[in-house]
Protein backbone atom coordinates (compact mmCIF):
# COMPACT_ATOMS: atom_id res chain seq x y z
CA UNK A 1 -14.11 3.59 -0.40
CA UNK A 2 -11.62 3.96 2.29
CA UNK A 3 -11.80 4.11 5.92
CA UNK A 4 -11.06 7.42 6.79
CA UNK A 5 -9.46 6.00 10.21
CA UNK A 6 -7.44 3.61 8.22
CA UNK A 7 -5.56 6.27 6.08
CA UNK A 8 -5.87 8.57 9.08
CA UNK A 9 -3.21 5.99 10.56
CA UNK A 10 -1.78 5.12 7.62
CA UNK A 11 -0.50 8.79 7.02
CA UNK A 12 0.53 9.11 11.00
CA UNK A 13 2.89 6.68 10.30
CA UNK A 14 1.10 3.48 12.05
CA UNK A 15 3.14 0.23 11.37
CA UNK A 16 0.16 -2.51 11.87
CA UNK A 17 -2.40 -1.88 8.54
CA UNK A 18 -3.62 -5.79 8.54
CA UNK A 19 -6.90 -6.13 6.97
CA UNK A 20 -6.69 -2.01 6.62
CA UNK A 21 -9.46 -0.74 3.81
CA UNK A 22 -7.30 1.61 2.00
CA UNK A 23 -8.75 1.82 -1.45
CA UNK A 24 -8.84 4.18 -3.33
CA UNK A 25 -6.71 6.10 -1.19
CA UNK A 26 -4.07 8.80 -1.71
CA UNK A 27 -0.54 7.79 0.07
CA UNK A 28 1.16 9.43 -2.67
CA UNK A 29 4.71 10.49 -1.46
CA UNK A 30 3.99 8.89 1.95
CA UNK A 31 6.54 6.65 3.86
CA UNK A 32 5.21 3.50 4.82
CA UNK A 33 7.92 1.47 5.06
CA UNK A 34 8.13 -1.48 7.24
CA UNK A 35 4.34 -1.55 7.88
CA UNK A 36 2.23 -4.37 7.76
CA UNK A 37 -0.09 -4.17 5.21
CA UNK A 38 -1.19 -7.86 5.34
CA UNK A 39 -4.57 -8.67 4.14
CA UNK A 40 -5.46 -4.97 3.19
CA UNK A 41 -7.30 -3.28 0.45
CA UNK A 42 -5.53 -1.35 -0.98
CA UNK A 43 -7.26 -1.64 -4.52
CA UNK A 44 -7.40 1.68 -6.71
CA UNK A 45 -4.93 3.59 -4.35
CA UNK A 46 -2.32 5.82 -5.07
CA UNK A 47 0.67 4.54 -3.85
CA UNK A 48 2.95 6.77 -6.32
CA UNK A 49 6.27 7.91 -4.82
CA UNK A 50 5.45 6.27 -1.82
CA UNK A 51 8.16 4.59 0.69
CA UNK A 52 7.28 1.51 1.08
CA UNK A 53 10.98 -0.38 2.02
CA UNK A 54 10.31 -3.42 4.17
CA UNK A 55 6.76 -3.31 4.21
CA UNK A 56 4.74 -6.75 4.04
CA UNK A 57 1.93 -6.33 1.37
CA UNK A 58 1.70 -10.31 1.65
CA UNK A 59 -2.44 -11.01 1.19
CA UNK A 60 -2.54 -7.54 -0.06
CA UNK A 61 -5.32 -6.54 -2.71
CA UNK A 62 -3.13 -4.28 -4.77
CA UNK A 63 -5.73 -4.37 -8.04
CA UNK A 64 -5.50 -1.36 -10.03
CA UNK A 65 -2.88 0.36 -7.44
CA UNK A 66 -0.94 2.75 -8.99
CA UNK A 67 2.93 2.15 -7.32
CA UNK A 68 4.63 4.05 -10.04
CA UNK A 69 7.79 5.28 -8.69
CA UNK A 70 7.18 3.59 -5.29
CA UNK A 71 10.35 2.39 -3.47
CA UNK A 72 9.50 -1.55 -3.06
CA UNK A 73 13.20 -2.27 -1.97
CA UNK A 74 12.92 -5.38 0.17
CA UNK A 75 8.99 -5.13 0.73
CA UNK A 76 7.25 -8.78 0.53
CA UNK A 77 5.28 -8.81 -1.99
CA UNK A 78 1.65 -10.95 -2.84
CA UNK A 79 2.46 -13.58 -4.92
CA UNK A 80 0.05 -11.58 -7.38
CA UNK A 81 3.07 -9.22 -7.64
CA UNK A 82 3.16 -9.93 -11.45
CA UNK A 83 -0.98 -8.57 -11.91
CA UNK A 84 -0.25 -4.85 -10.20
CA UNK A 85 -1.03 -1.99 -12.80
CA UNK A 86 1.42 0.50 -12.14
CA UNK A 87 0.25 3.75 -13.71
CA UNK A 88 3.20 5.39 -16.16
């Protein structure tokens, strides 16, 4: 479960998420981008339609994370990139 703080931040726009527990939150249609999402959980969330340009999800835990539609342009992405279920 998430920390409430965490996507409290998360939503308000906070660039620094490392080691952030975000799963299974809902940041659908949220703008992230260029936040730092290093080493967070961010299993089981909903990431759909979410801005995520130039954010680092390096270390990330993106298992089961649904990033359909997401805007990944230029984020860095966990070299587990090719394992991330993206919900159709």
């Amino acid at each position: 479960m998430a920390n409430p703080d965490d996507v409290a931040r998360a939503r308000a726009g906070d660039k620094n998420l490392n080691g952030a527990n975000l799963s299974g939150a809902d940041l659908s249609n949220a703008y992230l981008g260029g936040a730092n999402f290093s080493g967070a959980n961010l299993s089981d969330a909903n990431l759909s339609n979410s801005g995520l340009v130039d954010a680092n999800l390096a270390n990330a835990d993106l298992s089961g994370a649904n990033l359909s539609g997401a805007d990944l342009s230029d984020a860095i992405l966990p070299d587990s990139w090719q394992s991330i279920v993206a919900a159709r």
